[in-house]
PDB file of N, CA and C in Angstrom:
ATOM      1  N   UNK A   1    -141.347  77.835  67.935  1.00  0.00           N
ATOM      2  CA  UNK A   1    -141.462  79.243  68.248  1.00  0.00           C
ATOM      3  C   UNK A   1    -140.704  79.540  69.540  1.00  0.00           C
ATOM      4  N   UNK A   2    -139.615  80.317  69.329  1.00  0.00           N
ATOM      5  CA  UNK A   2    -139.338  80.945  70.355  1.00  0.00           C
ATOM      6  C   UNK A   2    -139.857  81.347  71.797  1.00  0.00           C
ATOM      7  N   UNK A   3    -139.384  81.369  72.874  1.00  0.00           N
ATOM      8  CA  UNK A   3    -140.120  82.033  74.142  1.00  0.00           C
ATOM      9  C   UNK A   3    -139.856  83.486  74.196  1.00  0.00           C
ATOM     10  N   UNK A   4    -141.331  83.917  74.041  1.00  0.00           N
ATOM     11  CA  UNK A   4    -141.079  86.073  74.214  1.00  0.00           C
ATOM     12  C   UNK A   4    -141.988  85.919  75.550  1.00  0.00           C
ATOM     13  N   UNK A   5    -141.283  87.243  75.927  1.00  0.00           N
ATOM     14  CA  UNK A   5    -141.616  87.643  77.330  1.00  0.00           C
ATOM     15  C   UNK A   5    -143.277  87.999  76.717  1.00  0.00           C
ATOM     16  N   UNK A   6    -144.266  87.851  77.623  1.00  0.00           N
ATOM     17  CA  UNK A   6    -145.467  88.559  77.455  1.00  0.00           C
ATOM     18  C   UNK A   6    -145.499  89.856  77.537  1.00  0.00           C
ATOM     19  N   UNK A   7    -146.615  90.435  76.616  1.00  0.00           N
ATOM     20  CA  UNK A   7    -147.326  91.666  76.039  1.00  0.00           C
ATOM     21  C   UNK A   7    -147.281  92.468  76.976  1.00  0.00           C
ATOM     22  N   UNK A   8    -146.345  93.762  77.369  1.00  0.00           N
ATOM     23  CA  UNK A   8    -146.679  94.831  78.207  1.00  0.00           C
ATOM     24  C   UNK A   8    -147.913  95.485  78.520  1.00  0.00           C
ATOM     25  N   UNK A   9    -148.992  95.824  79.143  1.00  0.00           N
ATOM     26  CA  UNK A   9    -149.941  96.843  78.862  1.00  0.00           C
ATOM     27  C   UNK A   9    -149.797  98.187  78.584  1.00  0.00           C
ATOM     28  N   UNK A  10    -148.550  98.550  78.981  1.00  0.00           N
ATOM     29  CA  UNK A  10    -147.997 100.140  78.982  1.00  0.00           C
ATOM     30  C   UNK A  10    -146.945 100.240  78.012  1.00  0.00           C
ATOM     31  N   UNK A  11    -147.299 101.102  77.619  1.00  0.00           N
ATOM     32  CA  UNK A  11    -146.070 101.281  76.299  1.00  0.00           C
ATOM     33  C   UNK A  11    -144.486 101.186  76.919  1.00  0.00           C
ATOM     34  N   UNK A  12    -144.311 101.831  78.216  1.00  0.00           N
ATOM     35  CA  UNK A  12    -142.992 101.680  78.694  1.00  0.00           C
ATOM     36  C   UNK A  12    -142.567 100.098  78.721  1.00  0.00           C
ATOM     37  N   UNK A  13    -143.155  99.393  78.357  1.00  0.00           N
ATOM     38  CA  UNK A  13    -142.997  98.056  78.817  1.00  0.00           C
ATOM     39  C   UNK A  13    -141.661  97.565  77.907  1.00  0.00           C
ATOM     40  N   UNK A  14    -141.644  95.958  77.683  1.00  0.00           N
ATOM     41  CA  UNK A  14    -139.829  95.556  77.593  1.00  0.00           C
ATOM     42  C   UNK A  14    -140.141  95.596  76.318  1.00  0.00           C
ATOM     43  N   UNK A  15    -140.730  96.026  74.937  1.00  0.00           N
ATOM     44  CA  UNK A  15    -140.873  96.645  74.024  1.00  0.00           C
ATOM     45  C   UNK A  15    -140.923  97.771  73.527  1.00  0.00           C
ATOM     46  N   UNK A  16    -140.727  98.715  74.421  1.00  0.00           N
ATOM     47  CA  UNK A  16    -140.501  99.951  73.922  1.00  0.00           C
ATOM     48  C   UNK A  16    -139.117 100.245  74.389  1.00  0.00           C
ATOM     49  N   UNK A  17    -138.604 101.606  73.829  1.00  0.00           N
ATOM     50  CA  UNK A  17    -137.220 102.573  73.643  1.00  0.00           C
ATOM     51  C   UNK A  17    -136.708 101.986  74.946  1.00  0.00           C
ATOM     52  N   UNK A  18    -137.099 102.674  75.953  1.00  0.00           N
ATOM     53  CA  UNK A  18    -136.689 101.804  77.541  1.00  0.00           C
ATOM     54  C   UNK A  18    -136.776 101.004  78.224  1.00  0.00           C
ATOM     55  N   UNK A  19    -136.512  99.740  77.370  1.00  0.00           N
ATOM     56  CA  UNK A  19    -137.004  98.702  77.792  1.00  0.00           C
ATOM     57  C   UNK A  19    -135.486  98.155  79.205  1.00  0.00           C
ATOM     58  N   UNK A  20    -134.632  99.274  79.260  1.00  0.00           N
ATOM     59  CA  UNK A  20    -133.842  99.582  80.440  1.00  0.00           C
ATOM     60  C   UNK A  20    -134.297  99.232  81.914  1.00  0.00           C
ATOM     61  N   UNK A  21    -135.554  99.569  81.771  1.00  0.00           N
ATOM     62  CA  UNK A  21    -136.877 100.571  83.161  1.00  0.00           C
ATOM     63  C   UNK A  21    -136.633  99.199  84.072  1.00  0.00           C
ATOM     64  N   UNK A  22    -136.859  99.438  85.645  1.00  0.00           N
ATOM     65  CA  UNK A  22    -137.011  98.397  86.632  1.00  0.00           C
ATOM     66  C   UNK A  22    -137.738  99.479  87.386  1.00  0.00           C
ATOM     67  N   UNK A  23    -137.657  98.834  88.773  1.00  0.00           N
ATOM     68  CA  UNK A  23    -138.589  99.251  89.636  1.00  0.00           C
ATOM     69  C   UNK A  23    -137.669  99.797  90.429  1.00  0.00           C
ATOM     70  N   UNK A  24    -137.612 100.667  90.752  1.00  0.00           N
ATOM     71  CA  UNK A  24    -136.541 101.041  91.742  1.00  0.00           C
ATOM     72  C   UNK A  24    -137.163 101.000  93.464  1.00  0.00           C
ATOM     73  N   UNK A  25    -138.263 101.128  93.504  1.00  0.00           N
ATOM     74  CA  UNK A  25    -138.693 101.202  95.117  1.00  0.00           C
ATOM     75  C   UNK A  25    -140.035 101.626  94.388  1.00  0.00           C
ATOM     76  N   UNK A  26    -141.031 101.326  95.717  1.00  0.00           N
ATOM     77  CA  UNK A  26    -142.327 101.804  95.511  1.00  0.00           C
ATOM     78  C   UNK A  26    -143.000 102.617  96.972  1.00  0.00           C
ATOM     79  N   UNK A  27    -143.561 103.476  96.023  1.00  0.00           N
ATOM     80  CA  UNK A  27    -143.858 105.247  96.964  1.00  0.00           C
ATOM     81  C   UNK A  27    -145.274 105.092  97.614  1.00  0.00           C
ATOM     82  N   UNK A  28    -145.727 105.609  98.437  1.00  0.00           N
ATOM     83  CA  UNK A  28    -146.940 105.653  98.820  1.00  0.00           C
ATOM     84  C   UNK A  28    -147.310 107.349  98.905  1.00  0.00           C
ATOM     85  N   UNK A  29    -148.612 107.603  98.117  1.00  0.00           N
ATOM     86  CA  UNK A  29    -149.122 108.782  97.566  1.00  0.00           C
ATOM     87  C   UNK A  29    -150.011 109.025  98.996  1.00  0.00           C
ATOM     88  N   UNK A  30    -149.048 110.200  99.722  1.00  0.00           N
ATOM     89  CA  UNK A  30    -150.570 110.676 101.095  1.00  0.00           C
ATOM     90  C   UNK A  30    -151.406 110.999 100.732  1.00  0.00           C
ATOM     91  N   UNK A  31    -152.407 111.770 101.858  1.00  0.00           N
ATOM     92  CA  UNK A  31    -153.931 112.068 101.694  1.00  0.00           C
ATOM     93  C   UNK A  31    -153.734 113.670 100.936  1.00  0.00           C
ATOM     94  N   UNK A  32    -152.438 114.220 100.917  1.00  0.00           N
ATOM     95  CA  UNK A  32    -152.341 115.418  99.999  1.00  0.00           C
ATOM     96  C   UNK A  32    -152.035 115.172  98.640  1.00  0.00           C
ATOM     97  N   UNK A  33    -151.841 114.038  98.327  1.00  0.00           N
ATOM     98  CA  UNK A  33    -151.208 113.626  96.653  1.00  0.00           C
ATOM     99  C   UNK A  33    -149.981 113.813  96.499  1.00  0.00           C
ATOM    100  N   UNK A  34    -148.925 114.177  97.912  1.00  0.00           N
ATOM    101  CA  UNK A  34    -147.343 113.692  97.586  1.00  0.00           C
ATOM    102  C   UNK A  34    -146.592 112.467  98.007  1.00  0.00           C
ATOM    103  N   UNK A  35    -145.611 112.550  97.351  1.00  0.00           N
ATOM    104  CA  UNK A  35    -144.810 110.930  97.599  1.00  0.00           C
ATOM    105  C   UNK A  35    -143.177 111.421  97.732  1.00  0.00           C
ATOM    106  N   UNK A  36    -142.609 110.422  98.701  1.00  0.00           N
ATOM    107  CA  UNK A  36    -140.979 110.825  99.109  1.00  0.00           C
ATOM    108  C   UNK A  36    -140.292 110.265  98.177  1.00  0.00           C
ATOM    109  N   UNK A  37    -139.883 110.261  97.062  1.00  0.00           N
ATOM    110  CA  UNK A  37    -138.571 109.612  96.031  1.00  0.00           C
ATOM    111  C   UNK A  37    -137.603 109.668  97.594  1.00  0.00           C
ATOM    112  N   UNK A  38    -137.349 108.066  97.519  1.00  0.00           N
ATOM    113  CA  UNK A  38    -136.193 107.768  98.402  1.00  0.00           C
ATOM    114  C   UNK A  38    -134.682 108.512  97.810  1.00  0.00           C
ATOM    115  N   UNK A  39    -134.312 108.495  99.106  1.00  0.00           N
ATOM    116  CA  UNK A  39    -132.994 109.134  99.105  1.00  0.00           C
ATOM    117  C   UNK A  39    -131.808 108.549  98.281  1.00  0.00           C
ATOM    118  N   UNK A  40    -131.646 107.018  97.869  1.00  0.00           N
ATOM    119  CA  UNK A  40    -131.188 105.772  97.290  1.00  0.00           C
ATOM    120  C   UNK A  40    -130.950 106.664  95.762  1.00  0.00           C
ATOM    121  N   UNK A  41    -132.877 106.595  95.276  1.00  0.00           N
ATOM    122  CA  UNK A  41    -132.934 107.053  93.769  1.00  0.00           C
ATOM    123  C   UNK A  41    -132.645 108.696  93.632  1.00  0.00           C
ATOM    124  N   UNK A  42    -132.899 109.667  94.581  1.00  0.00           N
ATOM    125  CA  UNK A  42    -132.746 110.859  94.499  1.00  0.00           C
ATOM    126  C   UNK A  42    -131.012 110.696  94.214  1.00  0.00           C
ATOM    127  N   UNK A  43    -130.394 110.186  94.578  1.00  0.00           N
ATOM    128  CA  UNK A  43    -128.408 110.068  94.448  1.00  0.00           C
ATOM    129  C   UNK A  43    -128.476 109.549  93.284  1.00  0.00           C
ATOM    130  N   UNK A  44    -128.717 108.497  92.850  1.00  0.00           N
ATOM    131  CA  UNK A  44    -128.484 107.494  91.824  1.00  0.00           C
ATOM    132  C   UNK A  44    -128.961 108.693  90.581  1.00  0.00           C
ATOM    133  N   UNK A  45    -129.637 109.318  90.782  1.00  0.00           N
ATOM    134  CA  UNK A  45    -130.557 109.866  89.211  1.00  0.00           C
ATOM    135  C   UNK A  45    -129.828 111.638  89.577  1.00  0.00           C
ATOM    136  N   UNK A  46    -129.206 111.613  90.357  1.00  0.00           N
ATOM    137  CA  UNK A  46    -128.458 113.049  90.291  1.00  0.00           C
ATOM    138  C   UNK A  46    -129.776 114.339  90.877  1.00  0.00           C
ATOM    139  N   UNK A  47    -130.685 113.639  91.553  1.00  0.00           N
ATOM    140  CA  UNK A  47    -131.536 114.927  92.239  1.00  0.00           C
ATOM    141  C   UNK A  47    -131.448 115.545  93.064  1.00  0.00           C
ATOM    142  N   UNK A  48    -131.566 116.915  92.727  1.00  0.00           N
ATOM    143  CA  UNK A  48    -131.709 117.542  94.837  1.00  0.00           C
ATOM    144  C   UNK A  48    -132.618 118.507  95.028  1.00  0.00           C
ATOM    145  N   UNK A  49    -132.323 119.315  96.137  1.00  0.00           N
ATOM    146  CA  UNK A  49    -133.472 120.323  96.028  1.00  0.00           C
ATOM    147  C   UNK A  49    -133.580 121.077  95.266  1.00  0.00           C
ATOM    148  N   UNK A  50    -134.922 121.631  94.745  1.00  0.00           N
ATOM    149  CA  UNK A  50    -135.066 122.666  93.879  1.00  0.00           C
ATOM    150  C   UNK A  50    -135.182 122.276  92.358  1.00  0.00           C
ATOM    151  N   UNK A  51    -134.802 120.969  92.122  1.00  0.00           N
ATOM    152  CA  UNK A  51    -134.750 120.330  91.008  1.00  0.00           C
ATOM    153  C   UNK A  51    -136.152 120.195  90.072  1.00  0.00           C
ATOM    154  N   UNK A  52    -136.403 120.438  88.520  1.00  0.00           N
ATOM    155  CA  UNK A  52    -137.362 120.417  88.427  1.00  0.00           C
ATOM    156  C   UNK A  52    -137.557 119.065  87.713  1.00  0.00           C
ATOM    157  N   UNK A  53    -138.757 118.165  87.735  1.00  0.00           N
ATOM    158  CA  UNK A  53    -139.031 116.966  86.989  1.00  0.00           C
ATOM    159  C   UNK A  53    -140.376 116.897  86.168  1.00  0.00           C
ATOM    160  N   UNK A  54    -140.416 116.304  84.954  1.00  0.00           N
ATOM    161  CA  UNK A  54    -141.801 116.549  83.907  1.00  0.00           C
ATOM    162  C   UNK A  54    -141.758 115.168  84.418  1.00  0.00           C
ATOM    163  N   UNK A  55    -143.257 115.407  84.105  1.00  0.00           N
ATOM    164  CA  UNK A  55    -143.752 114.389  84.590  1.00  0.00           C
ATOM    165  C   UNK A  55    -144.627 113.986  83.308  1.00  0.00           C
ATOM    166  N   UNK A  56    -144.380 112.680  83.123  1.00  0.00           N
ATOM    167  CA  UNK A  56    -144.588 112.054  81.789  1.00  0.00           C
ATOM    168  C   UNK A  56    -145.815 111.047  82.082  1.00  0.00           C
ATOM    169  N   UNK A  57    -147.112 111.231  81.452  1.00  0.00           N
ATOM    170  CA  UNK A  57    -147.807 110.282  81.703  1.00  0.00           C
ATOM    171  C   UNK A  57    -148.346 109.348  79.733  1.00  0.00           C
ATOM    172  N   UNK A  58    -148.373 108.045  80.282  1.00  0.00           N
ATOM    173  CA  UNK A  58    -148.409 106.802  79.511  1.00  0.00           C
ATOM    174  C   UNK A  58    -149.781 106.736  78.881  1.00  0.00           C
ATOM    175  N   UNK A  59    -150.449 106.821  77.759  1.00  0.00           N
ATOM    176  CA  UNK A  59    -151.705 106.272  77.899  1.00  0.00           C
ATOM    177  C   UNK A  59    -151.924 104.934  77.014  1.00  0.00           C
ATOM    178  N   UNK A  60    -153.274 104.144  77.248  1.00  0.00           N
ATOM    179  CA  UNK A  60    -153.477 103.264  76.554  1.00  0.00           C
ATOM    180  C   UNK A  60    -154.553 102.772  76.625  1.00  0.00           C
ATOM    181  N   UNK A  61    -155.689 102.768  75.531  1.00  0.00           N
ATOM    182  CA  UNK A  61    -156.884 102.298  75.982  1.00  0.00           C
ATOM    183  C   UNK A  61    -157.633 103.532  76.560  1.00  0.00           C
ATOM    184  N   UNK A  62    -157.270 105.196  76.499  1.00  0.00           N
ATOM    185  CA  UNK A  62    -158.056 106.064  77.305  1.00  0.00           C
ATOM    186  C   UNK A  62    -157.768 106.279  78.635  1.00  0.00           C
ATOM    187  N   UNK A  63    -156.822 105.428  79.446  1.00  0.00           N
ATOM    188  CA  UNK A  63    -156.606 105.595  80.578  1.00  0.00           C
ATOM    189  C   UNK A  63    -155.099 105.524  80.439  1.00  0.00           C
ATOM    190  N   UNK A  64    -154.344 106.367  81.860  1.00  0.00           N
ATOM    191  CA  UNK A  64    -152.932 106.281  82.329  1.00  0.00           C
ATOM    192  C   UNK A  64    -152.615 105.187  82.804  1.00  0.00           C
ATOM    193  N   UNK A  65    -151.375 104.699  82.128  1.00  0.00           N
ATOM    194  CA  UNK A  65    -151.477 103.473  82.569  1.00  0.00           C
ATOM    195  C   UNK A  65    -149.534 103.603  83.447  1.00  0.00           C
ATOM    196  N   UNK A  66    -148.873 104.696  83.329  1.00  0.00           N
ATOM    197  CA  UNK A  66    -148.008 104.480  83.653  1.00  0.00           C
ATOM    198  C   UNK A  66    -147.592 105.988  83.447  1.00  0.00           C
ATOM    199  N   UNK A  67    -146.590 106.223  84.734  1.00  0.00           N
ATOM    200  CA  UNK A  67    -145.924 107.802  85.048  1.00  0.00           C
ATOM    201  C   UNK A  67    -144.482 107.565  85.047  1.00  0.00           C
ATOM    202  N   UNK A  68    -144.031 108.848  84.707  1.00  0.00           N
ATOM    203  CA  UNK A  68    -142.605 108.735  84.043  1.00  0.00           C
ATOM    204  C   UNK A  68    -142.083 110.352  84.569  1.00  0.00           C
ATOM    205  N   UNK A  69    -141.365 110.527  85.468  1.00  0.00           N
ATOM    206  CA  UNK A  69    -140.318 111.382  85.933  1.00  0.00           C
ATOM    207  C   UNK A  69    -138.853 111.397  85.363  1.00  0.00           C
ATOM    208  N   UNK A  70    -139.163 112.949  84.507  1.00  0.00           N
ATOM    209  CA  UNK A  70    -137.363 112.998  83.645  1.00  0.00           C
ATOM    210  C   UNK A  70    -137.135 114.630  84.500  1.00  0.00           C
ATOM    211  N   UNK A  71    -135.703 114.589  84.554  1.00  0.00           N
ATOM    212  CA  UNK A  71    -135.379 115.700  84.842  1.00  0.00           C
ATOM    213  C   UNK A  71    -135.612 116.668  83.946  1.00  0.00           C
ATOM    214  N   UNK A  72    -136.175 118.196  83.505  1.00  0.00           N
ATOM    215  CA  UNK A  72    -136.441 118.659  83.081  1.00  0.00           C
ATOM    216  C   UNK A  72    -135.134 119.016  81.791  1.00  0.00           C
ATOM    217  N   UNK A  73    -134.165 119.298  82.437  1.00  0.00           N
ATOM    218  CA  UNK A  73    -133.022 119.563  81.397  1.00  0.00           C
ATOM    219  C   UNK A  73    -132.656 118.157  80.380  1.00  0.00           C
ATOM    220  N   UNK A  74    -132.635 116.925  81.190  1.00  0.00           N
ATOM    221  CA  UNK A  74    -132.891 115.406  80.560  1.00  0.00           C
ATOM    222  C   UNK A  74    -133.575 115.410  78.819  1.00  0.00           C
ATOM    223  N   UNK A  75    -134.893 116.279  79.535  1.00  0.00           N
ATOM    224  CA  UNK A  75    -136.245 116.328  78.636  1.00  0.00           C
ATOM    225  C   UNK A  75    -135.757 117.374  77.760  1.00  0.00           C
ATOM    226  N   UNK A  76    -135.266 118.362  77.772  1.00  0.00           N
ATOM    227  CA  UNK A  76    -134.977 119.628  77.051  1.00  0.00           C
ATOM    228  C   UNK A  76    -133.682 119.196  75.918  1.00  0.00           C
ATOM    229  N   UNK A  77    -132.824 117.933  76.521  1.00  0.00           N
ATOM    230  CA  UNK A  77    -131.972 117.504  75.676  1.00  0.00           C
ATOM    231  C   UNK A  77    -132.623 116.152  74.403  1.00  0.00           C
ATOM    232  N   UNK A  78    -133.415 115.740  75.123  1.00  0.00           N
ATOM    233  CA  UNK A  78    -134.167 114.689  74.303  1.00  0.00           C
ATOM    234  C   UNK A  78    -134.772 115.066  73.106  1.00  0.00           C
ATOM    235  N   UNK A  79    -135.798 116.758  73.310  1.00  0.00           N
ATOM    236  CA  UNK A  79    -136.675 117.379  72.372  1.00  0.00           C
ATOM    237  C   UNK A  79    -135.381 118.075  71.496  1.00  0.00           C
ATOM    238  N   UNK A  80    -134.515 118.390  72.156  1.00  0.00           N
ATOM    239  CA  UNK A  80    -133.178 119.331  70.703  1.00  0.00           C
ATOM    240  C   UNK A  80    -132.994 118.226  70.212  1.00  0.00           C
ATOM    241  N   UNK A  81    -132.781 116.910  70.591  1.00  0.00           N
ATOM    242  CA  UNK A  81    -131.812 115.979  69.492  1.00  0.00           C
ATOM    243  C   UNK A  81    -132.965 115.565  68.567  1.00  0.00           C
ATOM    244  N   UNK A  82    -134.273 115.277  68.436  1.00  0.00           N
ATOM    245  CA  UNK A  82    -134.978 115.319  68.021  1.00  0.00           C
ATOM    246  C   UNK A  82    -136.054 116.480  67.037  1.00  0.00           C
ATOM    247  N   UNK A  83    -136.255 117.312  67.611  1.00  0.00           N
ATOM    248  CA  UNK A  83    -136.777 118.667  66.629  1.00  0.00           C
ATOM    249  C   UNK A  83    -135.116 119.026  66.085  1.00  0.00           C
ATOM    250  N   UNK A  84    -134.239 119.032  66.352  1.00  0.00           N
ATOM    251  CA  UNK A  84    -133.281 119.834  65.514  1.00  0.00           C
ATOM    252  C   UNK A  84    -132.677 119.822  64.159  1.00  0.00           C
ATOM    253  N   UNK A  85    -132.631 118.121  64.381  1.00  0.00           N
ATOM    254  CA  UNK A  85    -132.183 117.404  62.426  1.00  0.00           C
ATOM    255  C   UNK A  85    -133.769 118.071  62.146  1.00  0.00           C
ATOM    256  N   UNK A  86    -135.080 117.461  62.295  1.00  0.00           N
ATOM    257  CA  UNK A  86    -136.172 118.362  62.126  1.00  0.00           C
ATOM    258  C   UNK A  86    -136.184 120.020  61.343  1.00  0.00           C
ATOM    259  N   UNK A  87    -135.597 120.622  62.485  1.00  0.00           N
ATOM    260  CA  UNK A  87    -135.692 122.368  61.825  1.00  0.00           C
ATOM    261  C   UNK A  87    -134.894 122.461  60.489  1.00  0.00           C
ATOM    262  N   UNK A  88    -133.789 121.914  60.535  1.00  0.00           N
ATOM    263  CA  UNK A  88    -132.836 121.847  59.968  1.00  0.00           C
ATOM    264  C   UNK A  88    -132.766 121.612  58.220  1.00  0.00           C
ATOM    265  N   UNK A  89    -133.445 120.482  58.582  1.00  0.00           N
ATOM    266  CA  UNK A  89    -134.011 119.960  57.326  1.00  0.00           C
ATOM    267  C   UNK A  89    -135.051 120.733  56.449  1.00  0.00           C
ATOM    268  N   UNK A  90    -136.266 121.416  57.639  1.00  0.00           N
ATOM    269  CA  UNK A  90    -137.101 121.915  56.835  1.00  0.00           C
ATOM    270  C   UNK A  90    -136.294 123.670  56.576  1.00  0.00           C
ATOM    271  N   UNK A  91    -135.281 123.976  57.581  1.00  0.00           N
ATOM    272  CA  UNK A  91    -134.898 125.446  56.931  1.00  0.00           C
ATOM    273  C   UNK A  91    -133.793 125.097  55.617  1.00  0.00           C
ATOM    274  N   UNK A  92    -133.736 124.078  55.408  1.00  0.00           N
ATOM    275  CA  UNK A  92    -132.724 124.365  54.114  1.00  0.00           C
ATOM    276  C   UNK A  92    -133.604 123.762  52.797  1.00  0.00           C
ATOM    277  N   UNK A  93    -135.050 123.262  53.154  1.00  0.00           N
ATOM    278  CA  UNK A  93    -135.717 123.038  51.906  1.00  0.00           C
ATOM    279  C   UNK A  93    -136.254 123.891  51.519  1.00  0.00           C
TER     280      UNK A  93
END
């Protein structure tokens, strides 16, 4: 038998669609519930001010097990390529 990486707990894990994902830096959440996205990943991922991000949460087992920040337009292109063969299909049946 082959060697597989062990069982993710979170669906994002190296079995799912993005199995791309690393860690890019890790944030610390203040006593108000915000966090600084370093300046590094804000360049790298094309963010700036005013920018809006969905915020994607993971579940498994009843609990969040993992958060996921897409740029909103990102997300708006993901749901057309997906619902559209969708509409498509059902307006010509």
């Amino acid at each position: 038998m082959k060697n597989q990486p062990p069982e993710s707990p979170c669906p994002a894990g190296p079995n799912h669609l993005f199995s791309g994902c690393r860690v890019e830096s890790v944030v610390t959440v203040d006593d108000r519930g915000q966090m600084v996205l370093p300046k590094e990943v804000r360049e790298k991922a094309g963010i700036g001010p005013g920018d809006k991000l969905a915020l994607i949460a993971w579940e498994q087992a009843g609990r969040t097990c993992c958060i996921t920040l897409i740029k909103t337009e990102e997300l708006t292109g993901m749901v057309k390529a997906v619902l559209g063969p969708m509409m498509r299909d059902l307006m010509t049946d």
